[in-house]
C-alpha atoms as a PDB file:
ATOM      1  CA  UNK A   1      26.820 -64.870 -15.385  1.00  0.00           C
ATOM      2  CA  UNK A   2      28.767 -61.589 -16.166  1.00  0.00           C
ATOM      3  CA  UNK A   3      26.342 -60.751 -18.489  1.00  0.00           C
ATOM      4  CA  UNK A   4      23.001 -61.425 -15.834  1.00  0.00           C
ATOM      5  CA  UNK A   5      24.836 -59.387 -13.448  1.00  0.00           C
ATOM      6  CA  UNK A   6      25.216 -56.377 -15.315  1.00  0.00           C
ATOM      7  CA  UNK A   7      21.552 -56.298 -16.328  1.00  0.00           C
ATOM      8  CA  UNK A   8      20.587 -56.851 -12.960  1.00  0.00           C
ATOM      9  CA  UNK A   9      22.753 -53.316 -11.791  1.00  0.00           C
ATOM     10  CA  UNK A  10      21.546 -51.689 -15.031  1.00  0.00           C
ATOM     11  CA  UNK A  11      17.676 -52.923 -13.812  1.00  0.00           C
ATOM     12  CA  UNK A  12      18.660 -51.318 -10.350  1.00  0.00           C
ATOM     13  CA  UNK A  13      20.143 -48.113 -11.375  1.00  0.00           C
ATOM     14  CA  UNK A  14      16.845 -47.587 -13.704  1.00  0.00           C
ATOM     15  CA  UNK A  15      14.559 -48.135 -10.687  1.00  0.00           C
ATOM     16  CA  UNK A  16      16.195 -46.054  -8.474  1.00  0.00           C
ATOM     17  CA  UNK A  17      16.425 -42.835 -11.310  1.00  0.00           C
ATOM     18  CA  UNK A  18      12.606 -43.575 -11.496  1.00  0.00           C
ATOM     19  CA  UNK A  19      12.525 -43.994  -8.211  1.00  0.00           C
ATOM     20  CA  UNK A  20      14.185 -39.971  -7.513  1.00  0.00           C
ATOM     21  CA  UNK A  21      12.267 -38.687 -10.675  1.00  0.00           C
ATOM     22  CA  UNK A  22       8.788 -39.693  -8.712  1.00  0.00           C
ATOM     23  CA  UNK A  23      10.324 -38.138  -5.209  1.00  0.00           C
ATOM     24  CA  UNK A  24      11.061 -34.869  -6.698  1.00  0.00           C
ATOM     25  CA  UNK A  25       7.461 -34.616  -8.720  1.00  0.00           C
ATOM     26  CA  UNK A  26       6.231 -35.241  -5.816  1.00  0.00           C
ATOM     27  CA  UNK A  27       7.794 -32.837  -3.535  1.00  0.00           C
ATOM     28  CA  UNK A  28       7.274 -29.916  -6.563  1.00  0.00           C
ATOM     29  CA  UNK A  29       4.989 -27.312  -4.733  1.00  0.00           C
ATOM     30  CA  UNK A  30       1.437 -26.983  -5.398  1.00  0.00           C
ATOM     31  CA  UNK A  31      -1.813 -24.865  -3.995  1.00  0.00           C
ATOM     32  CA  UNK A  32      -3.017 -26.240  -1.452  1.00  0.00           C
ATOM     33  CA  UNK A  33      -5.502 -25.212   1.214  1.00  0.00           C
ATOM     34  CA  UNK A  34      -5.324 -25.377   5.114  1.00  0.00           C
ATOM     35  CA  UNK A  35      -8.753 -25.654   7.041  1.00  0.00           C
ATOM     36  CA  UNK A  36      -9.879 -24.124  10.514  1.00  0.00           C
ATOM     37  CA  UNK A  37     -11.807 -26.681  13.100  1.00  0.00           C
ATOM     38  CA  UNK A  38     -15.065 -27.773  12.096  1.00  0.00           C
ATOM     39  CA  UNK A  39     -18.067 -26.140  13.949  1.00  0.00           C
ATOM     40  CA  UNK A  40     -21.910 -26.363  14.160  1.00  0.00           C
ATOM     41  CA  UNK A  41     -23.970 -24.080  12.461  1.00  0.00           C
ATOM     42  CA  UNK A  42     -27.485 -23.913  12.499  1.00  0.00           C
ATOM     43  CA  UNK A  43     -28.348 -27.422  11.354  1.00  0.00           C
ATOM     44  CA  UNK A  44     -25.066 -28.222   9.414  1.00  0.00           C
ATOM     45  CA  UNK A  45     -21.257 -27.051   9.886  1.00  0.00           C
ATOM     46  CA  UNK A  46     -19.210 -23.713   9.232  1.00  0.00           C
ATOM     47  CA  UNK A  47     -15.195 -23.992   9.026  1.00  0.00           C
ATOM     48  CA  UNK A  48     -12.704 -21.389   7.720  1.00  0.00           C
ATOM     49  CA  UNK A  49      -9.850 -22.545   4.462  1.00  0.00           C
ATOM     50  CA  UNK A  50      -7.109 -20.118   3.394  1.00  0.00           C
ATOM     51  CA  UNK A  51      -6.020 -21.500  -0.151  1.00  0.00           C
ATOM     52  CA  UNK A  52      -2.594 -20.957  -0.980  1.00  0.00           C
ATOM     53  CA  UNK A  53      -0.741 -20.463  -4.410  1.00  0.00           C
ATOM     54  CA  UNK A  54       2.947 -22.564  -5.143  1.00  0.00           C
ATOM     55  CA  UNK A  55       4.493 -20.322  -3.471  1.00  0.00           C
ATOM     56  CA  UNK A  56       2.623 -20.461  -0.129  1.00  0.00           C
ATOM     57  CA  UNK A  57       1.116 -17.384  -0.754  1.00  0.00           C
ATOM     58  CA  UNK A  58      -2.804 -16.439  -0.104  1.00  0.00           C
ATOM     59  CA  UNK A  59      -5.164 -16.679  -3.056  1.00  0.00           C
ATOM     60  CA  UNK A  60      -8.288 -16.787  -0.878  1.00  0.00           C
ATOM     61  CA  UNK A  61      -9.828 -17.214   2.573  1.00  0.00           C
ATOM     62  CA  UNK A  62     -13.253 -17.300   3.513  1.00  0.00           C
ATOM     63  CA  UNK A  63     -16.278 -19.744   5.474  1.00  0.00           C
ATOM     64  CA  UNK A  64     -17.598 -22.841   4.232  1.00  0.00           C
ATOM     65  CA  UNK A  65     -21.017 -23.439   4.974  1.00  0.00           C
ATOM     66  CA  UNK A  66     -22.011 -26.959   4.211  1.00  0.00           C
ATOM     67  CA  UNK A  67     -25.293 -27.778   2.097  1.00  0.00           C
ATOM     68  CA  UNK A  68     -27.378 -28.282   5.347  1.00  0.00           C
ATOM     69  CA  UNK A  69     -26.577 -25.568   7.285  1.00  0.00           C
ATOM     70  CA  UNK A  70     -27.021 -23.071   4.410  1.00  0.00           C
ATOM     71  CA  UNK A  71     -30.296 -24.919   3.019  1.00  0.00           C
ATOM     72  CA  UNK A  72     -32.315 -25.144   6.838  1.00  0.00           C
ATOM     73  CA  UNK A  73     -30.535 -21.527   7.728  1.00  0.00           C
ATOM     74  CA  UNK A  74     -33.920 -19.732   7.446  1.00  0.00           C
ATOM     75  CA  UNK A  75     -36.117 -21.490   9.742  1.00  0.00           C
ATOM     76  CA  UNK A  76     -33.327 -21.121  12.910  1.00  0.00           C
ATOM     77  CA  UNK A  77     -33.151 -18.380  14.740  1.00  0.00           C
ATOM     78  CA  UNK A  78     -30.106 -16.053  15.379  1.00  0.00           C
ATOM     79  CA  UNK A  79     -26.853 -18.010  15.288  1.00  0.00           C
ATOM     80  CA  UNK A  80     -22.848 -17.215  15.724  1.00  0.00           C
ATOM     81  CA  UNK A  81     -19.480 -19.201  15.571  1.00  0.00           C
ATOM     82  CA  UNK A  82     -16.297 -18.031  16.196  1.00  0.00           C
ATOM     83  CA  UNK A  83     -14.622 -19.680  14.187  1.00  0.00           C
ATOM     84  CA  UNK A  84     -10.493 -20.524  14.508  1.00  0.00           C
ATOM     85  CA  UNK A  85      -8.079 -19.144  11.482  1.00  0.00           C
ATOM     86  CA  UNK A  86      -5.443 -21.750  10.660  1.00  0.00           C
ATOM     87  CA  UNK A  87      -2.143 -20.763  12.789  1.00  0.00           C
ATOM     88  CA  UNK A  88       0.176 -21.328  10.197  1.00  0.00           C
ATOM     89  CA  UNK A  89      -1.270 -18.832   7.586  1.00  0.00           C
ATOM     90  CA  UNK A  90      -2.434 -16.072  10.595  1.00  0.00           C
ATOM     91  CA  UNK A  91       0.627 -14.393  10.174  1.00  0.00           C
ATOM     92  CA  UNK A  92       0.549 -13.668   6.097  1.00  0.00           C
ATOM     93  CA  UNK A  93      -3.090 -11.674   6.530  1.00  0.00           C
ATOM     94  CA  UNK A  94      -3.034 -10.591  10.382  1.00  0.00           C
ATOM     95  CA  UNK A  95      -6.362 -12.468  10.447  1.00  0.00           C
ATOM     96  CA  UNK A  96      -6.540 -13.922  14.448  1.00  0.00           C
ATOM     97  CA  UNK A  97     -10.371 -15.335  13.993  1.00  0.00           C
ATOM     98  CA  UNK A  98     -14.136 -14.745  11.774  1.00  0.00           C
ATOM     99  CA  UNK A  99     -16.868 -14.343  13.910  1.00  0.00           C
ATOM    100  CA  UNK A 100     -19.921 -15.633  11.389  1.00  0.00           C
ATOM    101  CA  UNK A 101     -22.851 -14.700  12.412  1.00  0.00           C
ATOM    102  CA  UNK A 102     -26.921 -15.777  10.612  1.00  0.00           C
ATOM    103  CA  UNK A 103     -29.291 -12.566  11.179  1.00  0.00           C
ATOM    104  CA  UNK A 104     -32.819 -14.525  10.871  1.00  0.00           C
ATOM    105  CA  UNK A 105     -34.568 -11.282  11.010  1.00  0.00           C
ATOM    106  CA  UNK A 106     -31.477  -9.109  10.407  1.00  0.00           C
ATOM    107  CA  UNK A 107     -30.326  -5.865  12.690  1.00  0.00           C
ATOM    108  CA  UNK A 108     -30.470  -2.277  13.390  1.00  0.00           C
ATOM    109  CA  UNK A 109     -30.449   0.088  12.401  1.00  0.00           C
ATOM    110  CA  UNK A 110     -34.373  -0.171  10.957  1.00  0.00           C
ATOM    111  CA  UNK A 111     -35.626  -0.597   8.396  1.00  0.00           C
ATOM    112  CA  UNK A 112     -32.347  -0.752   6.420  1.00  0.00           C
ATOM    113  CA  UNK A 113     -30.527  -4.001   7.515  1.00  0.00           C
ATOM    114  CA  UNK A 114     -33.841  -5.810   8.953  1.00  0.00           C
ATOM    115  CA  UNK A 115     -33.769  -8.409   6.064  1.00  0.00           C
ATOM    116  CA  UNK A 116     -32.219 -11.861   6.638  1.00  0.00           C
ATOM    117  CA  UNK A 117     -28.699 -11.983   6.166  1.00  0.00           C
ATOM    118  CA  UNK A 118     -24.962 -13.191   7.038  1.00  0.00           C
ATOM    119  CA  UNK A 119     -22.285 -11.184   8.927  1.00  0.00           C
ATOM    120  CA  UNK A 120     -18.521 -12.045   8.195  1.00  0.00           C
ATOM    121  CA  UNK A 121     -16.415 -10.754  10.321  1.00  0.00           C
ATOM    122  CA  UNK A 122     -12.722 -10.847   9.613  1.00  0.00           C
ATOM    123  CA  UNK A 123     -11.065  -9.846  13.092  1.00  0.00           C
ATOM    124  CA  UNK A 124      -7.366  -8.920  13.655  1.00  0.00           C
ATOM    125  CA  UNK A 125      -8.030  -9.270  17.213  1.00  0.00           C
ATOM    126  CA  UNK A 126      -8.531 -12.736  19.525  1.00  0.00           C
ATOM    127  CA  UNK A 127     -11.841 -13.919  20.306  1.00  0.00           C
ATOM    128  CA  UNK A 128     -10.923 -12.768  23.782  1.00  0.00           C
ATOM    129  CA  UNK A 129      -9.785  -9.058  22.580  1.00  0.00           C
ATOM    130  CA  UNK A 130     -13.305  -8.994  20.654  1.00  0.00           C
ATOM    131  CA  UNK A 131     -15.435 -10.391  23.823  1.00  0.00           C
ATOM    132  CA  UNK A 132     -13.787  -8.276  26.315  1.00  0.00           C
ATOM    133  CA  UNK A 133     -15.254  -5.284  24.321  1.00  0.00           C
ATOM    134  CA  UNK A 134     -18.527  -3.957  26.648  1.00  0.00           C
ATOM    135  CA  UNK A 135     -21.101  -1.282  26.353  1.00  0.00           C
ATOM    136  CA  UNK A 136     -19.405   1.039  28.310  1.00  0.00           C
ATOM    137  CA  UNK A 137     -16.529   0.971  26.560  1.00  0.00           C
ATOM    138  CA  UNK A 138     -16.881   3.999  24.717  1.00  0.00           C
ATOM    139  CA  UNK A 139     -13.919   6.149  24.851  1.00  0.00           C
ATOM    140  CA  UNK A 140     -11.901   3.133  23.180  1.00  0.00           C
ATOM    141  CA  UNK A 141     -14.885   2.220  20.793  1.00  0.00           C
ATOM    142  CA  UNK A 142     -15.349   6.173  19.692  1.00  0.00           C
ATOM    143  CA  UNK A 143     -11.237   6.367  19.756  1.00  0.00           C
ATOM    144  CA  UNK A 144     -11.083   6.443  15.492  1.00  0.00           C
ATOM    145  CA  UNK A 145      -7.681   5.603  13.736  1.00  0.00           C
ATOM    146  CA  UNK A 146      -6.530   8.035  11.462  1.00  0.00           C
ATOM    147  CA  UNK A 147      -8.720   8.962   8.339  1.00  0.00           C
ATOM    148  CA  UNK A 148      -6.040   7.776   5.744  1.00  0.00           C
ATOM    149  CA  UNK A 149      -6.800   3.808   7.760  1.00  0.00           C
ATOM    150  CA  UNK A 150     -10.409   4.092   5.984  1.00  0.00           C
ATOM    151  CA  UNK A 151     -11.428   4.298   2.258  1.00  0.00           C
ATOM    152  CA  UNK A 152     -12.681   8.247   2.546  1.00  0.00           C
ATOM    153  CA  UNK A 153     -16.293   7.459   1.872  1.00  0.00           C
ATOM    154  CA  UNK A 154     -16.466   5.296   5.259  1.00  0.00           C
ATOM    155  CA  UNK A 155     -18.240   6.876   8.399  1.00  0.00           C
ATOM    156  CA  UNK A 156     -18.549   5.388  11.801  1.00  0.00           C
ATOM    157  CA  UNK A 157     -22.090   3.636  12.908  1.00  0.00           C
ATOM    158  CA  UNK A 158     -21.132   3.419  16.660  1.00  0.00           C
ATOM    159  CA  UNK A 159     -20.032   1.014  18.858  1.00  0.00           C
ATOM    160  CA  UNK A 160     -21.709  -2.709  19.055  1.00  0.00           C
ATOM    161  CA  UNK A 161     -20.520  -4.679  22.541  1.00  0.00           C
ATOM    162  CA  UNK A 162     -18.397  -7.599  21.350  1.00  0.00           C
ATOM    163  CA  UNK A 163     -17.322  -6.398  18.214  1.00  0.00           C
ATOM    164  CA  UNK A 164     -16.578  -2.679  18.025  1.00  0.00           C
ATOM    165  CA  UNK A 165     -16.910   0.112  16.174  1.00  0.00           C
ATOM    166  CA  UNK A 166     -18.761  -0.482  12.781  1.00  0.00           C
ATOM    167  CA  UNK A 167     -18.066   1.760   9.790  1.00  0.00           C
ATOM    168  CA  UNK A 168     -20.461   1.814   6.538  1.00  0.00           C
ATOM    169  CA  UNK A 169     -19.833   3.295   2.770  1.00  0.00           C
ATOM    170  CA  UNK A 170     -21.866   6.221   2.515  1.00  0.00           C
ATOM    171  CA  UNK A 171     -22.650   5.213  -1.213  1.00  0.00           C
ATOM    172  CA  UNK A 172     -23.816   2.031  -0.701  1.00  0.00           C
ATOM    173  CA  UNK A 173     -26.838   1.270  -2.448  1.00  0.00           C
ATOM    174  CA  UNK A 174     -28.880   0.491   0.622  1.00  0.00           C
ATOM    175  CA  UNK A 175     -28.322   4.138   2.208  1.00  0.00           C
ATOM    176  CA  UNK A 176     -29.760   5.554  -0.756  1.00  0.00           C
ATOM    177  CA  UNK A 177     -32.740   4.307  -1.318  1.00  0.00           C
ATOM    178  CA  UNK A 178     -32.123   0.825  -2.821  1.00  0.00           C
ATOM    179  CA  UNK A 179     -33.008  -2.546  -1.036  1.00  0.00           C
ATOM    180  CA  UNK A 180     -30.026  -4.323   1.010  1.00  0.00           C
ATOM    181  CA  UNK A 181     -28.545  -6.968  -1.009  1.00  0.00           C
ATOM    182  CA  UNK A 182     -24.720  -7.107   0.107  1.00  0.00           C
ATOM    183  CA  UNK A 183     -22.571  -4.539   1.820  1.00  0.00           C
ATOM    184  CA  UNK A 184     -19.133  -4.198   2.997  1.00  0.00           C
ATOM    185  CA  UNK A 185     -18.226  -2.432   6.078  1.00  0.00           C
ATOM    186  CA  UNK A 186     -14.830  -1.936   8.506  1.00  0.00           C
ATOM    187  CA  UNK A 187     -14.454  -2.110  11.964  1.00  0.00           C
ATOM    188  CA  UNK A 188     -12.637  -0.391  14.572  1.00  0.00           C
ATOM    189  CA  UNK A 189     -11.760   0.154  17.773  1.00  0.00           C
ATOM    190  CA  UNK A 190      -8.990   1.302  20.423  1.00  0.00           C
ATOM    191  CA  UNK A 191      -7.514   3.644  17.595  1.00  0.00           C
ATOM    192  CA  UNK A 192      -6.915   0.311  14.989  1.00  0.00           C
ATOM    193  CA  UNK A 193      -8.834  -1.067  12.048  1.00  0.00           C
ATOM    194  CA  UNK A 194      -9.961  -4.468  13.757  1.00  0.00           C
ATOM    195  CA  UNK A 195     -12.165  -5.775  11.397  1.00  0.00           C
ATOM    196  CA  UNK A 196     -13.703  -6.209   7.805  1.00  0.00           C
ATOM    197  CA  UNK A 197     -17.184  -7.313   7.176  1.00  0.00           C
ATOM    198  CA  UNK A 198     -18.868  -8.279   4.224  1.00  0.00           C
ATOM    199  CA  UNK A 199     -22.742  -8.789   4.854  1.00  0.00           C
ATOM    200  CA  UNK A 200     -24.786 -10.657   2.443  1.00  0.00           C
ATOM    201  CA  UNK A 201     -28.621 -11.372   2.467  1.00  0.00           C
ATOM    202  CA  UNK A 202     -29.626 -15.377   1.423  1.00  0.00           C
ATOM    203  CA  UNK A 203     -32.187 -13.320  -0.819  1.00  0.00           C
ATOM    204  CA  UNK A 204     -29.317 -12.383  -2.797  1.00  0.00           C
ATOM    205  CA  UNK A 205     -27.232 -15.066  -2.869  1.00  0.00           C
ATOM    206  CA  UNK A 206     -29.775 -17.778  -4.070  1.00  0.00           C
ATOM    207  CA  UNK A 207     -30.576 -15.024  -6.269  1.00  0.00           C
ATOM    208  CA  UNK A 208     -27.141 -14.955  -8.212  1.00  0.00           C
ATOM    209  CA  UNK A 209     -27.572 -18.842  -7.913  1.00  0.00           C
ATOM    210  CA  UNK A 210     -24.655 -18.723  -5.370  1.00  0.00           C
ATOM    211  CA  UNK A 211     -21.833 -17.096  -6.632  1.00  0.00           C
ATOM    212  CA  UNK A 212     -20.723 -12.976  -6.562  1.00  0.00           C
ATOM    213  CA  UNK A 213     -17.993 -10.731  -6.562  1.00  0.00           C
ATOM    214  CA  UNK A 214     -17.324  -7.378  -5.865  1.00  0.00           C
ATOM    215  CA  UNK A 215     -14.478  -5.332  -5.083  1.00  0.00           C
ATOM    216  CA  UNK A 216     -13.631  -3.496  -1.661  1.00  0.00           C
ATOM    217  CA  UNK A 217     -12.483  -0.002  -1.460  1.00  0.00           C
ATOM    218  CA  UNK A 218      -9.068   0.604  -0.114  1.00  0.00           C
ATOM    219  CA  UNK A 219      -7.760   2.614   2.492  1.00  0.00           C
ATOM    220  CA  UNK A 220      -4.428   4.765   1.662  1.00  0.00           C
ATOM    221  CA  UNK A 221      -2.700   3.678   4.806  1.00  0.00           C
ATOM    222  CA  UNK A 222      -2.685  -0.324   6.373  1.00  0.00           C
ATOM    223  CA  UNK A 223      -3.006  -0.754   9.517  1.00  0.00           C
ATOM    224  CA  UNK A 224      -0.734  -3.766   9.761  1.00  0.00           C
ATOM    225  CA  UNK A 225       2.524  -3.652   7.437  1.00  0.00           C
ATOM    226  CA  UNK A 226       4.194  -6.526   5.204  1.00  0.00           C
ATOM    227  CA  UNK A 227       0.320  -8.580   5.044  1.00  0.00           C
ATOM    228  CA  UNK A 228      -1.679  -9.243   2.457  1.00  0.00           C
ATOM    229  CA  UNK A 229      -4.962  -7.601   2.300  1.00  0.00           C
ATOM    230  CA  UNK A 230      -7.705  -8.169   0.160  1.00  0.00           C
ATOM    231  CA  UNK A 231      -9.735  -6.544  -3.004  1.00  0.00           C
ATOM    232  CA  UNK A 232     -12.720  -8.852  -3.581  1.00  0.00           C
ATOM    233  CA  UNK A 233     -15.178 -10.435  -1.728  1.00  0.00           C
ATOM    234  CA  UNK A 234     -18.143 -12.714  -2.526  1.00  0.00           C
ATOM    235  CA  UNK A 235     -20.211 -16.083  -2.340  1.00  0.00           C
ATOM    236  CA  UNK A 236     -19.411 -19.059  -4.796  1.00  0.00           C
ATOM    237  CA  UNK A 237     -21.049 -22.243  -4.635  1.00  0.00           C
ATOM    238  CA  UNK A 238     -18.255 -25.376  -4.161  1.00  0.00           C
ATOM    239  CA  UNK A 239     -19.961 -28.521  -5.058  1.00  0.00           C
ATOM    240  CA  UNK A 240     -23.192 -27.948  -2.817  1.00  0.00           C
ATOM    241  CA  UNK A 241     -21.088 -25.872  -0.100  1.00  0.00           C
ATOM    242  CA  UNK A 242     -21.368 -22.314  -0.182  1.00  0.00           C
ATOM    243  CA  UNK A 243     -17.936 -19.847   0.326  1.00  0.00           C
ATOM    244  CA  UNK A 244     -17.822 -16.947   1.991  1.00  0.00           C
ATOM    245  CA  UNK A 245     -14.706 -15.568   0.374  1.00  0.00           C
ATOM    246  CA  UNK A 246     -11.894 -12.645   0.784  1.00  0.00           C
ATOM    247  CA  UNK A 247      -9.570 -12.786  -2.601  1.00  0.00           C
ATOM    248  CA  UNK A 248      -6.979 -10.926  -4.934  1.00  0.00           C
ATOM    249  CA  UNK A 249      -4.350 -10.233  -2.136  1.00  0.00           C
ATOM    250  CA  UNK A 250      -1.826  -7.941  -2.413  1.00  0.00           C
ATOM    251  CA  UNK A 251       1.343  -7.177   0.414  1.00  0.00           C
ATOM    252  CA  UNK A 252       0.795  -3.746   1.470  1.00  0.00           C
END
């Protein structure tokens, strides 16, 4: 009897070792990713993600555009989501929202961005900050943050109603003479850095079979202290999903 009962504890002491070994794998961090609200786009569904290392920091945020809304894109018109960033990462990247946009025919200013294309806009303001923003606006959209804010090649396009004051590389490829295939550009307005674009033609992307990287130029001075800012940007294919990504962050 003695000898049953002591197997039976031994039995029960194993378990419950086991038991604690399993709890603590299990609560060992891992990355993870945290998604925005699912939205229509086009024909199919856009949604930001902000993957995050161990250590809960960011190792990349972007867009997902599912399979049908990227593959039916070209035969819809103009089309733009503003599209939520998770609350509990907003604070590590100052990111408040992307307004995605689908150019069907693409913009001014003629001929140079008049090719189909995608707009990511990576705001540091609200969707109500960026709406508010009208045409006669102009003192705050012409009212330029310090030069050290912008990489030095940058010079400002003007202001665009409901989004601000767009900025362009002077040495990007499609300002001297080569066809727009992707382009990054920074946004302003009030005196503050409010946003980062990439913009990316489909021509390109299904040309590079989905997936592209590039770096972004750097300002000297952040506007926002203690985030993490990016130094890539690019499409990659995820299963059949497309990313719209921001990566390599570093606390400035």
């Amino acid at each position: 009897m003695k000898n049953n009962l002591f197997a039976l504890l031994l039995l029960a002491v194993s378990a419950f070792a086991f038991t604690s070994c399993e709890k603590d794998d299990d609560e060992d961090p891992k990355p993870h990713t945290h998604y925005g609200t699912l939205a229509n786009f086009g024909l199919g569904k856009a949604q930001t993600y902000v993957t995050m290392d161990a250590n809960d920091l960011p190792v990349e945020m972007g867009v997902n555009l599912n399979k049908a809304a990227y593959e039916s894109i070209e035969s819809q018109a103009d089309f733009s989501a503003s599209l939520n960033v998770p609350v509990d990462v907003q604070n590590l990247m100052g990111f408040k929202h992307v307004y995605f946009n689908w150019n069907q025919h693409g913009h001014e200013p003629m001929p140079v961005y008049t090719i189909p294309h995608f707009d990511v806009h990576f705001y540091y303001q609200s969707q109500a900050e960026r709406e508010a923003i009208m045409p006669w606006d102009t003192i705050k959209g012409n009212s330029l943050p310090a030069g050290t804010h912008l990489p030095p090649t940058y010079v400002p396009g003007g202001l665009v109603p409901q989004m601000g004051n767009h900025w362009i590389d002077v040495f990007s490829g499609e300002l001297n003479g080569e066809t727009f295939t992707e382009t990054f550009l920074y946004g302003t307005y009030d005196g503050k850095v409010s946003f980062i674009e990439p913009m990316i033609t489909k021509a390109y992307i299904d040309e590079k079979s989905g997936t592209f990287e590039k770096e972004i130029k750097q300002p000297t001075v952040y506007e926002l202290t203690g985030k993490y800012y990016p130094t890539k940007f690019g499409v990659k294919k995820e299963g059949e999903d497309y990313r719209f990504y921001l990566s390599g962050f570093v606390k400035r």
